[in-house]
C-alpha atoms as a PDB file:
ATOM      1  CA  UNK A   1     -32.125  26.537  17.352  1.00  0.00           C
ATOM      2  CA  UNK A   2     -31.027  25.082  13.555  1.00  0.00           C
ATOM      3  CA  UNK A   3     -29.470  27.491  11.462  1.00  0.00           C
ATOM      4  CA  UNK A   4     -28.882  26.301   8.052  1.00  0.00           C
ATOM      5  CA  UNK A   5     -24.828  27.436   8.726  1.00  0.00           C
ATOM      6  CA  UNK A   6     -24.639  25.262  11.593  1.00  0.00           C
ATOM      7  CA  UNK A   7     -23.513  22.369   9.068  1.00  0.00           C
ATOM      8  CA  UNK A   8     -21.881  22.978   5.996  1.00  0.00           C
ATOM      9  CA  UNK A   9     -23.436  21.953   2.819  1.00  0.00           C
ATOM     10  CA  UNK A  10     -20.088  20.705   1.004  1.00  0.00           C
ATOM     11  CA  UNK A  11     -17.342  18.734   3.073  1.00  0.00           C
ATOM     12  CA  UNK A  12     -14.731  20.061   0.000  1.00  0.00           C
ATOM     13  CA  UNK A  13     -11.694  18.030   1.629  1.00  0.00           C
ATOM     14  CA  UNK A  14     -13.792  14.682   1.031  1.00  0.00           C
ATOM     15  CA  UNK A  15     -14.568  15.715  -3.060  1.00  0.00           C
ATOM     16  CA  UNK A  16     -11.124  16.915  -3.924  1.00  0.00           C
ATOM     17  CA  UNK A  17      -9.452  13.983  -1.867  1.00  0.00           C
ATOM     18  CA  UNK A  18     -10.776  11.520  -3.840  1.00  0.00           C
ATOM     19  CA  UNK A  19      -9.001  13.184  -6.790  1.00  0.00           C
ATOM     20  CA  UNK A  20      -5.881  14.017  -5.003  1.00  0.00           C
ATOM     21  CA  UNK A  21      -5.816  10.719  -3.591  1.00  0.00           C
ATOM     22  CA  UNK A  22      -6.004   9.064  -7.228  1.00  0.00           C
ATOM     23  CA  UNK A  23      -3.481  11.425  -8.683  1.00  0.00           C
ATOM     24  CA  UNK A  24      -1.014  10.051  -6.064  1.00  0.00           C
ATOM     25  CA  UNK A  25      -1.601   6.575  -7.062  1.00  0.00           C
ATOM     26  CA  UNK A  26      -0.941   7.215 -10.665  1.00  0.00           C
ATOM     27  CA  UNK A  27       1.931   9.559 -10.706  1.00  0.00           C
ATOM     28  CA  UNK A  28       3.290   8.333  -7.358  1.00  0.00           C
ATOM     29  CA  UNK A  29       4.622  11.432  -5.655  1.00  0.00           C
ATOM     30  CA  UNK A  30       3.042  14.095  -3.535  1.00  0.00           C
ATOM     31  CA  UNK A  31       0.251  15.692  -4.467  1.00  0.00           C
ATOM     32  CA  UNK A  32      -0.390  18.756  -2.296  1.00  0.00           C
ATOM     33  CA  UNK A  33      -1.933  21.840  -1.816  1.00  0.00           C
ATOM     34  CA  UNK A  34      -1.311  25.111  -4.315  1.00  0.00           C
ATOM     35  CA  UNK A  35      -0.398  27.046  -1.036  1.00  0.00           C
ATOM     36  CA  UNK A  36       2.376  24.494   0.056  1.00  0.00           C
ATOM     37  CA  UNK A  37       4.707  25.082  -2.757  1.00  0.00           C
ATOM     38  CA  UNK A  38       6.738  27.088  -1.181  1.00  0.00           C
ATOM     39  CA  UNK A  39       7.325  24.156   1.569  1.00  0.00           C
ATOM     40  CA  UNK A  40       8.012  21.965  -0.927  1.00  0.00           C
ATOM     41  CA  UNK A  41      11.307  20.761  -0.652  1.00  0.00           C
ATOM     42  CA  UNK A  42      11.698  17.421  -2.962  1.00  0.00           C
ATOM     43  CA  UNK A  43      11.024  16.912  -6.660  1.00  0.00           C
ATOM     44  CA  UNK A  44       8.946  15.602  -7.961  1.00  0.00           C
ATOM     45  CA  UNK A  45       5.721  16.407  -6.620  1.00  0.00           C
ATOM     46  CA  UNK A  46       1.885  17.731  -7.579  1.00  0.00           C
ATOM     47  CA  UNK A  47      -0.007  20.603  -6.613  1.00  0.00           C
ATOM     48  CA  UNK A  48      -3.883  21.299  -6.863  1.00  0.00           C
ATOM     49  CA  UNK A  49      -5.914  24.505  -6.957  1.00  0.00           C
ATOM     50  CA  UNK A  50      -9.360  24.574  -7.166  1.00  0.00           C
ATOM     51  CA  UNK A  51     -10.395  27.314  -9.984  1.00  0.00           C
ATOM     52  CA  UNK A  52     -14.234  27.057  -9.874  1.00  0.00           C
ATOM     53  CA  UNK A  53     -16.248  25.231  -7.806  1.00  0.00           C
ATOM     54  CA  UNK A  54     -20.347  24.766  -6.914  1.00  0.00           C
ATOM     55  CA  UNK A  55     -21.243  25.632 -10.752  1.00  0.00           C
ATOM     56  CA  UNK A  56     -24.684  23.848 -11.398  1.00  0.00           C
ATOM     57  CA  UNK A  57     -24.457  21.344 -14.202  1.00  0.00           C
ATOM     58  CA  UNK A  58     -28.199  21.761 -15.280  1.00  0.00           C
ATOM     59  CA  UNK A  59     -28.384  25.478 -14.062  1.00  0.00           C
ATOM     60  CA  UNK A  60     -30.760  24.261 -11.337  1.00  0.00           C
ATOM     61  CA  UNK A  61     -31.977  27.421  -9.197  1.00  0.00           C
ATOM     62  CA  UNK A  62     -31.668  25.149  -5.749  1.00  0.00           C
ATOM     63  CA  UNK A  63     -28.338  25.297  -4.942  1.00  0.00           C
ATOM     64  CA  UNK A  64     -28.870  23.136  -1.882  1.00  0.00           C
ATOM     65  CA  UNK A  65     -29.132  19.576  -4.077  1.00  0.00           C
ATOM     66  CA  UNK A  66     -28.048  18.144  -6.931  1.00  0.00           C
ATOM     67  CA  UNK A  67     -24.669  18.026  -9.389  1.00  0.00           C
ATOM     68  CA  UNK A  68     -22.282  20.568  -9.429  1.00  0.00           C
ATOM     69  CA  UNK A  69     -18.809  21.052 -11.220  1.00  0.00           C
ATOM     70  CA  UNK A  70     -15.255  22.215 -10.302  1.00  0.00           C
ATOM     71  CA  UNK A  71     -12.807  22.881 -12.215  1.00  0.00           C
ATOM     72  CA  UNK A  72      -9.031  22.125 -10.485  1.00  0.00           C
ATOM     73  CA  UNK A  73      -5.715  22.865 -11.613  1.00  0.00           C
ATOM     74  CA  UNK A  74      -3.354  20.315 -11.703  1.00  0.00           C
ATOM     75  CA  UNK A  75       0.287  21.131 -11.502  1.00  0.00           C
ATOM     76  CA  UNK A  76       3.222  18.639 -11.912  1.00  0.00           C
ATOM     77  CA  UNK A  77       7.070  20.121 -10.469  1.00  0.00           C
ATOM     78  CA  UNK A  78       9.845  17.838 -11.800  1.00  0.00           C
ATOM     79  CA  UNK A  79      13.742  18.342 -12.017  1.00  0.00           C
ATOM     80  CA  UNK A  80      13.950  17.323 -15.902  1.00  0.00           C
ATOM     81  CA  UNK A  81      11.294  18.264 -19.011  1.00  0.00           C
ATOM     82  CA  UNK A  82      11.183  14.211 -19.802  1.00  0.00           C
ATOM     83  CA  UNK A  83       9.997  13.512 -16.242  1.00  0.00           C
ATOM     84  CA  UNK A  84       7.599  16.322 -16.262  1.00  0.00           C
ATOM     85  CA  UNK A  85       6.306  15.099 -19.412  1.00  0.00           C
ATOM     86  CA  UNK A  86       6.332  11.430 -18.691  1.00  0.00           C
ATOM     87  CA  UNK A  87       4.093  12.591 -15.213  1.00  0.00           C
ATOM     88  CA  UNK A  88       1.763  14.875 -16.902  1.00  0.00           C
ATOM     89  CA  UNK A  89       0.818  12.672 -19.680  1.00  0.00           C
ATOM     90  CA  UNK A  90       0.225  10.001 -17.618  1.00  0.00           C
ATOM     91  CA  UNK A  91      -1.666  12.049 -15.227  1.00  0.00           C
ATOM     92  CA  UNK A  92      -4.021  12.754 -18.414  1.00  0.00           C
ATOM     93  CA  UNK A  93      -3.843   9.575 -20.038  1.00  0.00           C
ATOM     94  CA  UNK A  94      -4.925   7.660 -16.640  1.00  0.00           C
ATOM     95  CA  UNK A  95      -7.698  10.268 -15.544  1.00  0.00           C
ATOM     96  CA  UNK A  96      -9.624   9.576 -18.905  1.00  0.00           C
ATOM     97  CA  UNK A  97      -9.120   5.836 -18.296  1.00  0.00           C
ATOM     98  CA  UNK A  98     -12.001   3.864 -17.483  1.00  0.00           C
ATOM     99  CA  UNK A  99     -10.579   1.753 -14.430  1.00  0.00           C
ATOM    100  CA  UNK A 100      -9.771   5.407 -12.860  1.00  0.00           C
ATOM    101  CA  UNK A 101     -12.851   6.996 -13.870  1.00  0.00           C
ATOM    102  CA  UNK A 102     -15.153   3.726 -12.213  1.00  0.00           C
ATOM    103  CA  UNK A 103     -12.744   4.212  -8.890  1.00  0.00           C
ATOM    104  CA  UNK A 104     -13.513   7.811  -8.468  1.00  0.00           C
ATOM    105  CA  UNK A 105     -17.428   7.574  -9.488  1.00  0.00           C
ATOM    106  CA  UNK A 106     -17.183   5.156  -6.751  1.00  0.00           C
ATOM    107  CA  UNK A 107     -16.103   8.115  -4.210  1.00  0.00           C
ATOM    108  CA  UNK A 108     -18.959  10.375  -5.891  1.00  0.00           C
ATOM    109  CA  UNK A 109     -16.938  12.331  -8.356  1.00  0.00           C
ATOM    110  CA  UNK A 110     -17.142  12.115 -12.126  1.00  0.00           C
ATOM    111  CA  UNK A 111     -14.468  13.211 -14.586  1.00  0.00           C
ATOM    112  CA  UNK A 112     -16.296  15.756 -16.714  1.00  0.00           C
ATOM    113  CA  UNK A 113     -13.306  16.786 -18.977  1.00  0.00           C
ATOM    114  CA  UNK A 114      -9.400  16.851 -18.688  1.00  0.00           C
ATOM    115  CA  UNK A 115      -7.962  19.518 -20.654  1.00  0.00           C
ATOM    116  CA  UNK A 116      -4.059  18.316 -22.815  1.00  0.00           C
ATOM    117  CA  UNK A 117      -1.260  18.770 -20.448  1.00  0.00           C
ATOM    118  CA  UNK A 118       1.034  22.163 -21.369  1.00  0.00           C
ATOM    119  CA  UNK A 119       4.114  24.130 -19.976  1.00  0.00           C
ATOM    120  CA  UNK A 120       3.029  26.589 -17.399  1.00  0.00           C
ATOM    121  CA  UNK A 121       5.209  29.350 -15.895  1.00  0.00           C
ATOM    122  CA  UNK A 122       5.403  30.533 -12.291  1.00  0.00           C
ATOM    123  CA  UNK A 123       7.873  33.392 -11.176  1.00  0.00           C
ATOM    124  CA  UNK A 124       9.101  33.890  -8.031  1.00  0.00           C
ATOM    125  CA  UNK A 125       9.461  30.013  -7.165  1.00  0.00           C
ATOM    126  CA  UNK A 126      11.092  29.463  -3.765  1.00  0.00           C
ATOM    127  CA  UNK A 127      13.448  27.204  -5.680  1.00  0.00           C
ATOM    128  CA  UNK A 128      15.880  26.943  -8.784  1.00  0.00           C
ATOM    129  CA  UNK A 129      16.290  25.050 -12.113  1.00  0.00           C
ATOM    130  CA  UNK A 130      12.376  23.370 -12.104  1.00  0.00           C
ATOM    131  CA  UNK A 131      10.110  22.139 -15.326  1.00  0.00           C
ATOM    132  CA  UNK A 132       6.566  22.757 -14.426  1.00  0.00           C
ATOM    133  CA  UNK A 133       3.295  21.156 -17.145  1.00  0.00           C
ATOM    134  CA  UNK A 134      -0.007  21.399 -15.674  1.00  0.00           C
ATOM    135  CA  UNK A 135      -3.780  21.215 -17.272  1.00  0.00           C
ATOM    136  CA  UNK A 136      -7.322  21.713 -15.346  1.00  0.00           C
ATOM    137  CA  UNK A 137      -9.768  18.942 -14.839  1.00  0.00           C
ATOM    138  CA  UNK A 138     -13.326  19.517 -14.653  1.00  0.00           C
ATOM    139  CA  UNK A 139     -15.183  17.039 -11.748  1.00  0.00           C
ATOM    140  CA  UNK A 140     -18.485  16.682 -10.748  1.00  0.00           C
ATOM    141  CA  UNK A 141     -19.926  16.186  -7.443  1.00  0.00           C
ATOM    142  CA  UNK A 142     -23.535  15.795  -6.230  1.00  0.00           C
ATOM    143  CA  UNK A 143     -24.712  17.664  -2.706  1.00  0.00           C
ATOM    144  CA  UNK A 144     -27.598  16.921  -0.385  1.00  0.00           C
ATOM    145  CA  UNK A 145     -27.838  19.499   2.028  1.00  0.00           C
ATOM    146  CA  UNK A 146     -31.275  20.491   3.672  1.00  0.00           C
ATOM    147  CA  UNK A 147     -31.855  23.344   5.520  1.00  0.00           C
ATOM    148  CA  UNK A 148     -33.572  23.170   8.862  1.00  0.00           C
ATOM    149  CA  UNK A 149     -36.104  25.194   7.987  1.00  0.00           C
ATOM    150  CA  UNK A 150     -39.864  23.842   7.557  1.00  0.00           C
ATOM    151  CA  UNK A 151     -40.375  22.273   4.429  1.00  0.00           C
ATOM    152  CA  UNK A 152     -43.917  22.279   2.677  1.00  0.00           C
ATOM    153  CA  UNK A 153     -44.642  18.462   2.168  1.00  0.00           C
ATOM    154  CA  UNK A 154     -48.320  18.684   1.214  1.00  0.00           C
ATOM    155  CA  UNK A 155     -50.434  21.409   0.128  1.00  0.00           C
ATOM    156  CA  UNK A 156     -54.162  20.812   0.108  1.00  0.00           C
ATOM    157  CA  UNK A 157     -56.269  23.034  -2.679  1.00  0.00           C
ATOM    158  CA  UNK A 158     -59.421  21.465  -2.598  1.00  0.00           C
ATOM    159  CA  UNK A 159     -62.321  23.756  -3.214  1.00  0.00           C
ATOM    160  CA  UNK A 160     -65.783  23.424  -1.374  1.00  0.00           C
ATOM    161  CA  UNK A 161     -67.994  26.120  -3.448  1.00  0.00           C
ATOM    162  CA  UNK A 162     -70.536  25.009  -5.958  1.00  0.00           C
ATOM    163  CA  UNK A 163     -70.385  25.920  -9.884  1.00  0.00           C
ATOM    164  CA  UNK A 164     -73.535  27.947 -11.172  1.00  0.00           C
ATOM    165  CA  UNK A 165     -74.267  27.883 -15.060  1.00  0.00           C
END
């Protein structure tokens, strides 16, 4: 038996890896997981944390189809405010771009905003001495996920009685 949780109706790694995998090109370091920082062991590098996800742009009650946005956090870890800077704002400058933006409607996403870059702080960092500027990007992703349950594909309403005046 079908049950609609037998498939998932998002494949999340494919969405976001679009995005990671264009942040890499442009800012050519790592771009990893929010989790991983603590693993990290080489500057510079880029993490990503998804704040919000599966928010219906047009507030559409089926949450099985159509666009939805997520908003991700992008962080960039350098060793030196000018390279932190220089990464961020090119991160932000290349992710409003329209080359970038045609390249990643291509893998189904859309750029919906990108906030301007800005210091962040994070205590308890499992290193020393480390400049850290990060901003969120909204995206937008489409899903097409049907459940296995019987759809209605025709309904017939027809009436045979006659009308008496």
């Amino acid at each position: 038996m079908n049950r609609p949780f037998d498939k998932q109706p998002t494949d999340y790694d494919s969405v976001i890896g679009s995005l990671v995998t264009e942040i890499e090109k442009i800012a050519d370091c790592p771009v990893i997981p929010n989790e991983q920082i603590a693993k990290a062991k080489e500057f510079p590098f880029i993490s990503y944390y998804p704040l919000m996800y599966d928010d219906p742009v047009y507030s559409d009650p089926n949450i099985n189809s159509g666009q939805f946005e997520a908003i991700i956090s992008i962080d960039v870890f350098c060793k030196t405010l000018s390279e932190v800077m220089q990464k961020a704002g090119a991160l932000h400058v290349f992710l409003r771009d329209p080359y970038v933006r045609q390249e990643l409607r291509n893998n189904g996403i859309v750029i919906a905003s990108a906030e301007s870059p800005k210091g962040r702080a994070v205590n308890d960092l499992p290193f020393n001495s480390v400049h850290h500027h990060g901003f969120d990007v909204t995206i937008r992703y489409t899903r097409h996920f049907q459940s296995p349950i019987d759809q209605i594909s025709n309904a017939d309403i027809t009436t045979n009685f006659k009308e008496e005046f």
